[in-house]
Protein backbone atom coordinates (compact mmCIF):
# COMPACT_ATOMS: atom_id res chain seq x y z
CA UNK A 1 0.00 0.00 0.00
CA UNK A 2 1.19 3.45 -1.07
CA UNK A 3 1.37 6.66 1.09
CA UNK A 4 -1.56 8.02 -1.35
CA UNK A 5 -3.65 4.86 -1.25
CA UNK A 6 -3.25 5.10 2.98
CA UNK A 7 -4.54 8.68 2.74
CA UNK A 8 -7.35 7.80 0.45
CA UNK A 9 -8.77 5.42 2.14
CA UNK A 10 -8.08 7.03 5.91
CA UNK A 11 -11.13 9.71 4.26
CA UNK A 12 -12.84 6.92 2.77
CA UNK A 13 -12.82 5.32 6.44
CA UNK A 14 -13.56 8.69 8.28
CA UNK A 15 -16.35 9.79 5.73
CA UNK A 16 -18.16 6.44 5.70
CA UNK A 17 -17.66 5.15 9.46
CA UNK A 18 -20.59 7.28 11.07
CA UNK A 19 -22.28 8.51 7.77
CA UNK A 20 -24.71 5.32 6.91
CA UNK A 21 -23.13 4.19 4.25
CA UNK A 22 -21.05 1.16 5.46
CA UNK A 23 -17.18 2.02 5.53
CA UNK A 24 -16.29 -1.87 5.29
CA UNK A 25 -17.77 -1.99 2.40
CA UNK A 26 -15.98 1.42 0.86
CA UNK A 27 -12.62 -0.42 2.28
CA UNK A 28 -13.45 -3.59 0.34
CA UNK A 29 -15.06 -2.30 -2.71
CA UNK A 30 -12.45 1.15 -3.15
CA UNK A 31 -9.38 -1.24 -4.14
CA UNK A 32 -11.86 -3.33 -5.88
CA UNK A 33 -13.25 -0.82 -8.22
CA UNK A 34 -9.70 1.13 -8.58
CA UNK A 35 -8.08 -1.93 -9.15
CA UNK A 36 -5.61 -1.59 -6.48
CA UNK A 37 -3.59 -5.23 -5.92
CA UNK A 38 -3.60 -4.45 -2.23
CA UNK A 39 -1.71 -7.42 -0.30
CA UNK A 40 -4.57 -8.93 2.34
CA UNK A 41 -2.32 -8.71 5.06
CA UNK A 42 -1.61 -4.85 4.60
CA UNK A 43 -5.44 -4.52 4.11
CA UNK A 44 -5.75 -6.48 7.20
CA UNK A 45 -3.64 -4.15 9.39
CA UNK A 46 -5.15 -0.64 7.85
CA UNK A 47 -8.33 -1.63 8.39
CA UNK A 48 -7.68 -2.65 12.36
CA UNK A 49 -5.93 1.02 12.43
CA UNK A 50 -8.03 3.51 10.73
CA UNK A 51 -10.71 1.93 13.20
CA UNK A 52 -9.20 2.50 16.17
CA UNK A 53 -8.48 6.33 14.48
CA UNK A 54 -12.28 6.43 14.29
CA UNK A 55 -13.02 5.14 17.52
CA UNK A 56 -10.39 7.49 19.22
CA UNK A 57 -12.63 10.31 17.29
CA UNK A 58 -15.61 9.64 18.68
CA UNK A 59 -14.38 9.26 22.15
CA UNK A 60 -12.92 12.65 21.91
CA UNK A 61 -15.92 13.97 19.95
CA UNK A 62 -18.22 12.36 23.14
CA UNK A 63 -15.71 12.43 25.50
CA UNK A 64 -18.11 14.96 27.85
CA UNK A 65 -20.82 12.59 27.57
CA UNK A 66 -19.06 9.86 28.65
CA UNK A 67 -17.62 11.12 31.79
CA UNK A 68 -21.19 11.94 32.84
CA UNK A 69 -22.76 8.72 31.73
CA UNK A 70 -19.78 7.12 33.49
CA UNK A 71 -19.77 8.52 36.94
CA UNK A 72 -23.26 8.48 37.21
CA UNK A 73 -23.33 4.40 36.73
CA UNK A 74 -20.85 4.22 39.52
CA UNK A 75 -22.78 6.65 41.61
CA UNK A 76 -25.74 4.35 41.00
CA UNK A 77 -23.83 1.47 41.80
CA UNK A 78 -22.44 2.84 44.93
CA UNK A 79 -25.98 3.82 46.06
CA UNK A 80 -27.53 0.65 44.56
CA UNK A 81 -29.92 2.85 42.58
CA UNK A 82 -28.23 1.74 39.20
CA UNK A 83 -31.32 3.17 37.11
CA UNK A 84 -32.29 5.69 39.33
CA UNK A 85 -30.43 8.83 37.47
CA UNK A 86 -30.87 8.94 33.76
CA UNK A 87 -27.49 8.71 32.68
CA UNK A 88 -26.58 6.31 35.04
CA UNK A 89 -29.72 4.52 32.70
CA UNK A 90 -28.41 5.11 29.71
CA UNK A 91 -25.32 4.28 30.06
CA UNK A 92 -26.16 0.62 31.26
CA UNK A 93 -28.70 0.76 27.93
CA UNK A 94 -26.12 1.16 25.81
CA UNK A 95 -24.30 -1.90 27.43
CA UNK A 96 -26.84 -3.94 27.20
CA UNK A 97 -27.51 -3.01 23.19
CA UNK A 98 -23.61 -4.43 22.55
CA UNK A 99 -24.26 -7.59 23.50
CA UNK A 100 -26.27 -9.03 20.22
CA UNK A 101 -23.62 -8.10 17.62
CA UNK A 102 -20.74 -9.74 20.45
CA UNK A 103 -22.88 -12.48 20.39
CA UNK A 104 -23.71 -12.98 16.71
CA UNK A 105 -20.57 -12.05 15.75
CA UNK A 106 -18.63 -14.77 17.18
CA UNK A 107 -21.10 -17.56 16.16
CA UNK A 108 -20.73 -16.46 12.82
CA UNK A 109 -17.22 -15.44 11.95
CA UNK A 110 -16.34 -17.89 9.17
CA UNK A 111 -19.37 -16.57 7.31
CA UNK A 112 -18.73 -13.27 7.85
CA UNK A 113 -15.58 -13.87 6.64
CA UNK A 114 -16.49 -15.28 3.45
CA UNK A 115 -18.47 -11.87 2.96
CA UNK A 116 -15.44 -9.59 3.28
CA UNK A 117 -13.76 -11.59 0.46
CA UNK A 118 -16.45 -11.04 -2.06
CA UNK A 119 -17.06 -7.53 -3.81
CA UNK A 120 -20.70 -8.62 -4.95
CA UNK A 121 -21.85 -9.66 -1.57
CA UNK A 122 -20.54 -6.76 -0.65
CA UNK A 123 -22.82 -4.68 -3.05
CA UNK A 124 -25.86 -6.66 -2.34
CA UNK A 125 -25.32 -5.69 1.45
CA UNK A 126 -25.54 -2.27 0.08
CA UNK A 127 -29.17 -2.80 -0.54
CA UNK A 128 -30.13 -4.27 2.44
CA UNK A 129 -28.75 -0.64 3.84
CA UNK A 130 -30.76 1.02 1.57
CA UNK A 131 -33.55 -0.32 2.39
CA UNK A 132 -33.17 -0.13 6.48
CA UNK A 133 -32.97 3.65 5.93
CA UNK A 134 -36.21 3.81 4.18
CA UNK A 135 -37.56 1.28 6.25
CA UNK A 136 -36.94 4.03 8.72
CA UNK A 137 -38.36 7.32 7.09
CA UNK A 138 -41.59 5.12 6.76
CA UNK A 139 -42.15 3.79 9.52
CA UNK A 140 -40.78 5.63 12.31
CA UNK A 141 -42.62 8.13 14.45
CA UNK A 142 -39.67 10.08 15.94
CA UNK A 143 -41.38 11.74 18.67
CA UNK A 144 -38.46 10.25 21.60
CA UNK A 145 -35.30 11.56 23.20
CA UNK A 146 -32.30 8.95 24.26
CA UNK A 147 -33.43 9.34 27.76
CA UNK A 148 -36.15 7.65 27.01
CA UNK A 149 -35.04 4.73 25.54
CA UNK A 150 -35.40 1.26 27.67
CA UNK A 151 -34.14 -2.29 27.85
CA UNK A 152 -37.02 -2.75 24.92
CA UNK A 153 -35.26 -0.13 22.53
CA UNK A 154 -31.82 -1.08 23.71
CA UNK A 155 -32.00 -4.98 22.49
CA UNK A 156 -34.02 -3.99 19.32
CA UNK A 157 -30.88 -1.65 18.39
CA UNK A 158 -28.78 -4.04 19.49
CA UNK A 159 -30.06 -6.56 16.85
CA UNK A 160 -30.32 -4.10 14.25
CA UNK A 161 -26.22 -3.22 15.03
CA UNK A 162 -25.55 -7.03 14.80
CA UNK A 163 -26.58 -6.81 10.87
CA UNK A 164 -23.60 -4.57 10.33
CA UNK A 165 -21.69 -7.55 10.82
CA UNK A 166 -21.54 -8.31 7.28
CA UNK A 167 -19.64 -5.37 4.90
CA UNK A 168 -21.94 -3.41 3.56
CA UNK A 169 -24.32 -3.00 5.90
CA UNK A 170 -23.72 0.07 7.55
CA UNK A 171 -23.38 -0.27 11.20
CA UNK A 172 -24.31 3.57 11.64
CA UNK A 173 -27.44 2.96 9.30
CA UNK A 174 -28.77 -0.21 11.36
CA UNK A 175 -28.35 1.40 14.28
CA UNK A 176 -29.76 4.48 13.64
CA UNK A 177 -32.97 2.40 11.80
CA UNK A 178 -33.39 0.21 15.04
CA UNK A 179 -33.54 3.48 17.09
CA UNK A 180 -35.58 5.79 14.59
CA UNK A 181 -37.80 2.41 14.62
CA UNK A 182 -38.34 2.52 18.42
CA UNK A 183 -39.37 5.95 17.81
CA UNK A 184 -36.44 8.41 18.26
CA UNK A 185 -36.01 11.48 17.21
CA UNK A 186 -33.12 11.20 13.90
CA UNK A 187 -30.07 12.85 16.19
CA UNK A 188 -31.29 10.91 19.09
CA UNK A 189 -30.46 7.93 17.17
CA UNK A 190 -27.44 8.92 16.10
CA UNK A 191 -25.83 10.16 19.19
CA UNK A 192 -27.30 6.66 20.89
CA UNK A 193 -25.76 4.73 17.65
CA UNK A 194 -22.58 7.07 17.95
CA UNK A 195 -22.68 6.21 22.04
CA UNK A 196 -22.90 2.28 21.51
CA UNK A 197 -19.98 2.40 18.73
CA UNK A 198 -17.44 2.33 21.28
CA UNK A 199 -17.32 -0.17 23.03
CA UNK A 200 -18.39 -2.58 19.74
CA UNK A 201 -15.47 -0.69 18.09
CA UNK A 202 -12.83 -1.68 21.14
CA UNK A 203 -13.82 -5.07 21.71
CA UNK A 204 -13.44 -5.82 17.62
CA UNK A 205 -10.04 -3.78 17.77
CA UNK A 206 -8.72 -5.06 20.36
CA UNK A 207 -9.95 -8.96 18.85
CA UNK A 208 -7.83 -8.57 15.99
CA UNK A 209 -5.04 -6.63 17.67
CA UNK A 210 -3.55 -10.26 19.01
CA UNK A 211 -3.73 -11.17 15.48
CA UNK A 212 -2.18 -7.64 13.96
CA UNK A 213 0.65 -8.02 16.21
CA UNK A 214 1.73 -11.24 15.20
CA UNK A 215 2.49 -10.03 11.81
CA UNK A 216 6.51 -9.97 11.23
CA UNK A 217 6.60 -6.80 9.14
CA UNK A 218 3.53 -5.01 11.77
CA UNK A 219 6.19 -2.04 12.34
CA UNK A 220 7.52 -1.53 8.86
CA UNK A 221 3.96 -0.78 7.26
CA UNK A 222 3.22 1.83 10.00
CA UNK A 223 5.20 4.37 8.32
CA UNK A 224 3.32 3.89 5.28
CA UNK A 225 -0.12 3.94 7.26
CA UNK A 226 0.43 6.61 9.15
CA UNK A 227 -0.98 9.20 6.92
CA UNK A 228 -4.10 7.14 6.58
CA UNK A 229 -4.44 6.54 10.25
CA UNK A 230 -4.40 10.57 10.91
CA UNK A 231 -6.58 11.18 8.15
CA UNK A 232 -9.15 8.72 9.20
CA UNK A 233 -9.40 10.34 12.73
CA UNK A 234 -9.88 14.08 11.70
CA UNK A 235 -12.42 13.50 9.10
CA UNK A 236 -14.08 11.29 11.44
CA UNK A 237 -14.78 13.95 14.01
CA UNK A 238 -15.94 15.84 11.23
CA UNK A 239 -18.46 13.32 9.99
CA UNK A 240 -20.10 12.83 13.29
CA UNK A 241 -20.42 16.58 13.67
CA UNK A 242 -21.80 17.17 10.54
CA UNK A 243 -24.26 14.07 11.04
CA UNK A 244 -25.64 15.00 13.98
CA UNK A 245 -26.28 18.51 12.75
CA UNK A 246 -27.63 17.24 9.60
CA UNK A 247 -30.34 14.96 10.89
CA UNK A 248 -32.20 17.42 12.76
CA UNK A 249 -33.59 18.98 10.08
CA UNK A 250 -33.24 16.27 7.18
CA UNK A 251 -34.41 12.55 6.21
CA UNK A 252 -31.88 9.71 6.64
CA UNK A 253 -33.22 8.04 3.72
CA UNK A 254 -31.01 10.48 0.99
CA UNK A 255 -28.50 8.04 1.93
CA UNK A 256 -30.16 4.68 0.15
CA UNK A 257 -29.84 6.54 -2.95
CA UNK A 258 -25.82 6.58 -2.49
CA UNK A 259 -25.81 2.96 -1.63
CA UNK A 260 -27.81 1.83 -4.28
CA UNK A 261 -25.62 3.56 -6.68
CA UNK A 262 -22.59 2.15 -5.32
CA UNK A 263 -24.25 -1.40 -4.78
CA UNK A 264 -25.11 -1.08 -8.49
CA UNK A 265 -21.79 0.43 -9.99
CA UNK A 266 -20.10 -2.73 -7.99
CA UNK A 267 -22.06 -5.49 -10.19
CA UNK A 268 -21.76 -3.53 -13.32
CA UNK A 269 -17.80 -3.76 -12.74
CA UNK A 270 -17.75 -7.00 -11.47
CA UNK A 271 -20.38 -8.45 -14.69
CA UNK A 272 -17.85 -6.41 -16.99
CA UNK A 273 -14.55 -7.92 -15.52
């Protein structure tokens, strides 16, 4: 992987992380389409990097947030009220809707697995986005804040995030669907699918960080990556604060016309080659 290619897709990874568009399947389908012969054991160590650049962007971008929900949980704990203060509630909601995709995830690695190696799965994943984020324009009453959301919401998000197992489902878009489902306002579900993203984002890093580490030539790439890695953190931050802005005003379903494009483009390419 070259310097430029790193760069490239560090945006590509920052734009499409948090905007529901799926950024595994931009970091599968980018080389694809470009025709980049990108060795899978450099892709394997990017893509474990520019995540953790993207999670450490949306801790910093939350990072307020987070020391509230935080010491209110311990303050519940302390005065065994655990869901007596509404942080304190939400932040033990947003526990509880990691544990599906941990779950699923693990049962069904080898399959997922076969998915990452295949462009036109990928594409066809891109639908199933597209229609999630219609799914939720239609059906969806958005009339709730993320302090209301319950155990009830929490799973049903939970499940939704679990789809974005396989590349090209966006993990942003499910998430956002399950909560705009449940009835929450559009940046309501974001900032709750922004919230749960961490910990599902440091439990998969940290997974594959036994395995990045193992690799002989880790340390020689990083120079290379480096640019990438920086890249995919700034433009992050951006995303999410552009997101969360834009949703309060705008439908989440201008996004299924992006990923049917793409999804489309991908099979053209791949009946052509």
């Amino acid at each position: 992987m070259t310097i430029l290619q790193a760069i490239i897709l560090g945006i590509i990874q920052g734009l499409t992380e948090f905007l529901p568009i799926s950024s595994s399947a931009h970091l599968v389908l980018t080389p694809y389409l470009l025709g980049w012969n990108i060795p899978a054991e450099q892709a394997f160590i990017f893509d474990v990097l520019v995540q953790f650049a993207s999670l450490f962007a949306v801790i910093a971008y939350f990072w307020q947030d987070l020391l509230t929900i935080g010491r209110s949980m311990v303050q519940g704990l302390l005065k065994r009220e655990p869901f007596h203060d509404p942080q304190a509630r939400l932040g033990w909601m947003l526990v509880l809707a990691t544990l599906p995709a941990g779950v699923i995830g693990i049962a069904i690695k080898s399959l997922v697995e076969l998915a990452f190696a295949s462009p036109q799965m990928t594409a066809i994943f891109l639908f199933v986005t597209a229609a999630l984020l219609i799914l939720a324009e239609r059906i969806g009453r958005r009339n709730r804040e993320i302090e209301e959301a319950g155990w009830k919401e929490a799973l049903f998000i939970g499940f939704a995030q679990a789809l974005a197992i396989f590349p090209g489902i966006s993990r942003s878009g499910a998430t956002i669907t399950g909560g705009m489902l449940r009835d929450l306002k559009r940046p309501a579900a974001a900032r709750f699918a922004f919230l749960m993203a961490i910990p599902i984002m440091l439990a998969a890093g940290l997974a594959a960080s036994y395995d990045l580490l193992q690799t002989p030539n880790f340390t020689d790439l990083l120079g290379a990556f480096l640019p990438g890695i920086v890249a995919s953190a700034i433009v992050s931050y951006l995303s999410i604060r552009w997101l969360l802005g834009y949703l309060i005003r705008h439908p989440i379903s201008i996004f299924a016309i992006y990923c049917v494009f793409l999804g489309t483009t991908t099979l053209l390419v791949s009946a052509l080659r």
